[in-house]
N, C-alpha and C. Protein backbone atom coordinates (compact mmCIF):
# COMPACT_ATOMS: atom_id res chain seq x y z
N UNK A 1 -78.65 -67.43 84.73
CA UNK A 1 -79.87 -67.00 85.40
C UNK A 1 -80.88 -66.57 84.35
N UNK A 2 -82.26 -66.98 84.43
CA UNK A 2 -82.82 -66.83 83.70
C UNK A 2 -83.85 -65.43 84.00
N UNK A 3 -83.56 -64.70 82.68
CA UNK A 3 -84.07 -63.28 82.83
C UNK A 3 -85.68 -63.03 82.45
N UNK A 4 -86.35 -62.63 83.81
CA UNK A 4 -87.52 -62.31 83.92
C UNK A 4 -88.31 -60.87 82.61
N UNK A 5 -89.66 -61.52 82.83
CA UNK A 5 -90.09 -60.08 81.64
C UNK A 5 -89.93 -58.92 82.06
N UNK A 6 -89.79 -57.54 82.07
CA UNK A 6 -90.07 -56.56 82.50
C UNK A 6 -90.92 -55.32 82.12
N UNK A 7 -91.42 -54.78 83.47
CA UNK A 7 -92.28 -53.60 82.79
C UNK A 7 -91.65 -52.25 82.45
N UNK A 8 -92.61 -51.54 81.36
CA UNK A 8 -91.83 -50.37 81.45
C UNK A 8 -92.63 -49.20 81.78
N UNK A 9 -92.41 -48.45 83.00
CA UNK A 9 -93.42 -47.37 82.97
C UNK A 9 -92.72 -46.02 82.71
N UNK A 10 -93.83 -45.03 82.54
CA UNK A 10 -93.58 -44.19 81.96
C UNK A 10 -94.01 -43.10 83.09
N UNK A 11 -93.12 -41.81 83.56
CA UNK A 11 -93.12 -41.23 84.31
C UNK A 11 -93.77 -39.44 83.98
N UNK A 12 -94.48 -38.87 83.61
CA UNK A 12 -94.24 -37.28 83.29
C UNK A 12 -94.23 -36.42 84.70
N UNK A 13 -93.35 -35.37 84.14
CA UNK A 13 -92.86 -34.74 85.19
C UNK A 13 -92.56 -33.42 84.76
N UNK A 14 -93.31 -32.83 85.74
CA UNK A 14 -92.54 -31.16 84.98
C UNK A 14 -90.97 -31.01 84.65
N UNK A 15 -90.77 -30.89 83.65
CA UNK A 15 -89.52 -30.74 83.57
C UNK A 15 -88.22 -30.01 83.88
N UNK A 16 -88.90 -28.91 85.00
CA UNK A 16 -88.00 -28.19 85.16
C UNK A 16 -87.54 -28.74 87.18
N UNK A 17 -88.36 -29.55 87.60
CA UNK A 17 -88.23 -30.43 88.52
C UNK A 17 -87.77 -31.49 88.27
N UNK A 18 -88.15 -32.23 86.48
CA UNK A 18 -86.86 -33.24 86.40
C UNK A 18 -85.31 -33.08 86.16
N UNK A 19 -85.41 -32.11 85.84
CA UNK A 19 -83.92 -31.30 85.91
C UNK A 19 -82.98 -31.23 87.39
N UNK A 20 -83.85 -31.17 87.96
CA UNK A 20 -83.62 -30.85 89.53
C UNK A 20 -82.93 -32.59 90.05
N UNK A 21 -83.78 -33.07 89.55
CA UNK A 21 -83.87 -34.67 90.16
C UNK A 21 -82.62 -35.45 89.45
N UNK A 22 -82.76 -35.33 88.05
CA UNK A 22 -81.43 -35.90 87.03
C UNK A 22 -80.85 -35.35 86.24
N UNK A 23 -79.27 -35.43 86.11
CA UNK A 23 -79.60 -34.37 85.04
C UNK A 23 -79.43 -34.75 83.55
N UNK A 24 -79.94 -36.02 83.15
CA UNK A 24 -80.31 -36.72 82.00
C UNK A 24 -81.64 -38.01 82.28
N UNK A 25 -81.97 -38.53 81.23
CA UNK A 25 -82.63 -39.45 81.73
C UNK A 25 -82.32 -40.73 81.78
N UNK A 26 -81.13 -40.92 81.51
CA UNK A 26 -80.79 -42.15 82.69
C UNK A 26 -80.46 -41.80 84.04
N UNK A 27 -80.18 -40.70 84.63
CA UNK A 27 -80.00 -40.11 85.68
C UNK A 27 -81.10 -40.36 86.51
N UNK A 28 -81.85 -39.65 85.67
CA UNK A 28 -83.79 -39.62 86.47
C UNK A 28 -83.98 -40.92 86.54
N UNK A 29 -84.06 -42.01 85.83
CA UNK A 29 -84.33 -43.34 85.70
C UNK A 29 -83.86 -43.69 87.34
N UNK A 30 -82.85 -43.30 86.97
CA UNK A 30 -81.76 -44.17 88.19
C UNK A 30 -82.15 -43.68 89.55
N UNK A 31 -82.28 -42.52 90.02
CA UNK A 31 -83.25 -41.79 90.84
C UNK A 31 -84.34 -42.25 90.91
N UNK A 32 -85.31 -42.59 90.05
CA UNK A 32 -86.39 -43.47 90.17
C UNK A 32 -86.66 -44.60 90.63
N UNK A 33 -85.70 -45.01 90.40
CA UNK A 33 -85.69 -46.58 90.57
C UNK A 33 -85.08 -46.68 91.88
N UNK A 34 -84.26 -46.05 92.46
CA UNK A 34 -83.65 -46.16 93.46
C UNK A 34 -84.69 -45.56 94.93
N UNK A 35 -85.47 -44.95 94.56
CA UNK A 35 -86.52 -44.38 95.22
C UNK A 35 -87.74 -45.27 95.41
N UNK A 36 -87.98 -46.25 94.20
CA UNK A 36 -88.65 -47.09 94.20
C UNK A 36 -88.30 -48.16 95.23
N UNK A 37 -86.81 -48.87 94.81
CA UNK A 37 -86.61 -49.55 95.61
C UNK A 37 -86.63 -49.24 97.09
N UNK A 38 -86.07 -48.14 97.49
CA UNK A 38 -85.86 -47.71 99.33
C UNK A 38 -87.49 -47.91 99.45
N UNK A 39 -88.30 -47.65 99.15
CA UNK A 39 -89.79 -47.43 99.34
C UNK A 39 -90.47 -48.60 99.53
N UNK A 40 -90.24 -49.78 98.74
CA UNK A 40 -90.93 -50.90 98.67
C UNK A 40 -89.97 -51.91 99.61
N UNK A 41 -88.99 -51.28 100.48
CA UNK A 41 -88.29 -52.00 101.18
C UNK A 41 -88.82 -51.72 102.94
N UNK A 42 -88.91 -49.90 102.79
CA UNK A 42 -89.55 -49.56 103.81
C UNK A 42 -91.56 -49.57 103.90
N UNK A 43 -91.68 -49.95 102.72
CA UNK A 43 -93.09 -50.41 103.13
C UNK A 43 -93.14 -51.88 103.09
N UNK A 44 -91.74 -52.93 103.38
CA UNK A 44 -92.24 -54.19 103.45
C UNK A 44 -92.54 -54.63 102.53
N UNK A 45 -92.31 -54.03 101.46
CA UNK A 45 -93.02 -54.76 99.89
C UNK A 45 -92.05 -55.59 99.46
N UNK A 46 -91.32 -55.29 99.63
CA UNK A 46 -89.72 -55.95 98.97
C UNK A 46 -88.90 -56.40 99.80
N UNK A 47 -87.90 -57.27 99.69
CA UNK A 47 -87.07 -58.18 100.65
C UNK A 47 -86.36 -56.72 99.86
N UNK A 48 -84.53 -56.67 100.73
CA UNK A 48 -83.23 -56.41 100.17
C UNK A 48 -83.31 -56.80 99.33
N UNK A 49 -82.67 -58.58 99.27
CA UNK A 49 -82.52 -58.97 97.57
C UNK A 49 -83.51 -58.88 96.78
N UNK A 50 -84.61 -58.64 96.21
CA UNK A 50 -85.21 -57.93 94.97
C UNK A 50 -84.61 -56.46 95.32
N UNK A 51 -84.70 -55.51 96.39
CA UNK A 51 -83.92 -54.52 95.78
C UNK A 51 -82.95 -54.45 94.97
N UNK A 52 -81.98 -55.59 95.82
CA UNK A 52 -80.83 -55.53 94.84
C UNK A 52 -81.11 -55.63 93.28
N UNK A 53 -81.50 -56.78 93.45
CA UNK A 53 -82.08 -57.69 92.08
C UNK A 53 -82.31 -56.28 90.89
N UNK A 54 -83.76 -55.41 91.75
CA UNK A 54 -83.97 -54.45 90.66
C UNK A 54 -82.72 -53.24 90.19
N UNK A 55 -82.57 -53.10 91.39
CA UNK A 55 -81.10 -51.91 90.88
C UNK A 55 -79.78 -52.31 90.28
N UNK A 56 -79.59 -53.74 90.40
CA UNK A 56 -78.54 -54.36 90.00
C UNK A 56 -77.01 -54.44 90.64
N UNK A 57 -77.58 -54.26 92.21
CA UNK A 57 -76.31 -54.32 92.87
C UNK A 57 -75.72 -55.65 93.40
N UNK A 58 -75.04 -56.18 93.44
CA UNK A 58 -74.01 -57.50 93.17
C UNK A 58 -74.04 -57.64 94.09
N UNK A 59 -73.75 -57.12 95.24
CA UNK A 59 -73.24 -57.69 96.67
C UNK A 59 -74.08 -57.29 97.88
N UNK A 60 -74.54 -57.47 98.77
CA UNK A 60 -75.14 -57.29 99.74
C UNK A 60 -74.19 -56.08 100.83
N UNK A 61 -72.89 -56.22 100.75
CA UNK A 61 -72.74 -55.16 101.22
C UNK A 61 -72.39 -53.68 100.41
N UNK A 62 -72.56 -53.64 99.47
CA UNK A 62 -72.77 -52.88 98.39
C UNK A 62 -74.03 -52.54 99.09
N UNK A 63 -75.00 -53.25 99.21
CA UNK A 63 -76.33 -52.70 99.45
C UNK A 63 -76.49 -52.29 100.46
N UNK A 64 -75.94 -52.83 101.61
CA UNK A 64 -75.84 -52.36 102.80
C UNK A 64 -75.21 -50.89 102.88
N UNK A 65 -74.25 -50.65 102.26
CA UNK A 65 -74.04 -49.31 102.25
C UNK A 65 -74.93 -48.32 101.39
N UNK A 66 -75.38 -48.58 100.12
CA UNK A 66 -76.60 -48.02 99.32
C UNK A 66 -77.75 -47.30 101.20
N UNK A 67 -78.14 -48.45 101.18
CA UNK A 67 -79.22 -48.66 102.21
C UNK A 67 -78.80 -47.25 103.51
N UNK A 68 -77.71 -47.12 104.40
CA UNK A 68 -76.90 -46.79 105.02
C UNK A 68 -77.28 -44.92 104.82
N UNK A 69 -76.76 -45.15 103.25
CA UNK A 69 -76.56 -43.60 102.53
C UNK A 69 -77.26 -42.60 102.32
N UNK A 70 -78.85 -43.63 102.22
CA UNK A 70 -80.24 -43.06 102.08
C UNK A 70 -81.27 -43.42 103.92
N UNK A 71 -80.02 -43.60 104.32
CA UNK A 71 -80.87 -43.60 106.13
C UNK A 71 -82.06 -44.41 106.38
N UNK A 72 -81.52 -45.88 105.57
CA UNK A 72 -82.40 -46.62 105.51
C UNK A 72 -81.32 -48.08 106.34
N UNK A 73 -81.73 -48.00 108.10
CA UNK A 73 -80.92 -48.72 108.91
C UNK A 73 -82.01 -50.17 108.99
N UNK A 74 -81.85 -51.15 108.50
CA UNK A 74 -82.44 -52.29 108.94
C UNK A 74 -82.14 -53.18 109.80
N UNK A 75 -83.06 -53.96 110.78
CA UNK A 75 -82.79 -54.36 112.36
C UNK A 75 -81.68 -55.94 111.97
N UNK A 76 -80.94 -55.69 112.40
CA UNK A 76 -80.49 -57.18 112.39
C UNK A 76 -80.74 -58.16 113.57
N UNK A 77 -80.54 -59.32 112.97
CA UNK A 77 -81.33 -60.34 114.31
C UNK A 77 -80.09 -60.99 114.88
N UNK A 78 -80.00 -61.45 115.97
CA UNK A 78 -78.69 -62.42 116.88
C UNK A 78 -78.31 -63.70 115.18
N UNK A 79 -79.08 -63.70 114.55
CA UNK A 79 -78.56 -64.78 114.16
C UNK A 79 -77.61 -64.02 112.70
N UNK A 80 -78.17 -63.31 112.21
CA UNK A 80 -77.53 -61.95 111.02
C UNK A 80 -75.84 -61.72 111.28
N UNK A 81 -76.09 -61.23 112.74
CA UNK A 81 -75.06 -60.84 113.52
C UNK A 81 -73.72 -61.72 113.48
N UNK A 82 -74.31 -63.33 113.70
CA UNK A 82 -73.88 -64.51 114.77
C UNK A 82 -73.32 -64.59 112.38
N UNK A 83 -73.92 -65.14 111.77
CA UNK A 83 -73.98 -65.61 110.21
C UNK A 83 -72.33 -64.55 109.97
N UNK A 84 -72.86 -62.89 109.91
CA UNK A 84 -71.01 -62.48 109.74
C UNK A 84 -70.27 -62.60 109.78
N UNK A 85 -70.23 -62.86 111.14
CA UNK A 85 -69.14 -63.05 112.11
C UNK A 85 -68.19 -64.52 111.65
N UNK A 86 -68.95 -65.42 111.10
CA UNK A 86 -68.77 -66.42 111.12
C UNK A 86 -68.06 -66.37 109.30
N UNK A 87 -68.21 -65.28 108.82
CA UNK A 87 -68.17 -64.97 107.32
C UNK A 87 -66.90 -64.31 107.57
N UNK A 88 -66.46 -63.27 108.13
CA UNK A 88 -65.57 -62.47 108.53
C UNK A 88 -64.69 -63.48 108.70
N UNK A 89 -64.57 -64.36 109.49
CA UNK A 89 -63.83 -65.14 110.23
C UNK A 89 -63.07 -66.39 109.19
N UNK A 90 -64.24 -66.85 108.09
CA UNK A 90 -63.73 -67.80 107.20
C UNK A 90 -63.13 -66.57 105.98
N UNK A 91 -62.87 -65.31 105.81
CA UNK A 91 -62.41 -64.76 105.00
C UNK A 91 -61.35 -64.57 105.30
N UNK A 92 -60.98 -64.54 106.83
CA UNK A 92 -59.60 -63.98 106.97
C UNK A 92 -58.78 -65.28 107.62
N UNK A 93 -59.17 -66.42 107.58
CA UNK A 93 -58.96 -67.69 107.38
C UNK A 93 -58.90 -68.58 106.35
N UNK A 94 -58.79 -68.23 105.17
CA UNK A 94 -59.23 -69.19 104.49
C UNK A 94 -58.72 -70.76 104.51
């Protein structure tokens, strides 16, 4: 897969509130980013997969539970539903 450019932004923050939030800064990063993503998912900015994509989670139900954890329930359609089922079914069939 070919790896896209990326930006890097830069956040300041009182620090005694980033303390609160991470308690290093890959911590905060990760908090960040994860906040980013729920946000641009619930404003429609973002499909799931670029969430995933940006946070780096592998599996969709990985994300589905991410999603779940932070009370972020998305509508599934008859056909979402009908696609599982049909996934479930060839897993425990193979």
């Amino acid at each position: 897969m070919e790896r896209k450019a990326a930006m890097q932004v830069t956040l300041e923050l009182p620090e005694d509130l980033a303390r609160l939030l991470g308690e290093n800064a890959a911590g905060l990063s990760k908090v960040a980013l994860e906040s980013l993503a729920l946000e641009g998912i619930r404003a429609g900015k973002i499909s799931v997969a670029q969430a995933r994509r940006l946070l780096g989670v592998s599996s969709r139900y990985e994300m589905d539970g991410f999603l779940k954890a932070h009370g972020l329930m998305l509508p599934a359609t008859l056909s979402d539903i009908e696609h599982d089922g049909e996934t479930a079914l060839r897993l425990k069939n193979p």
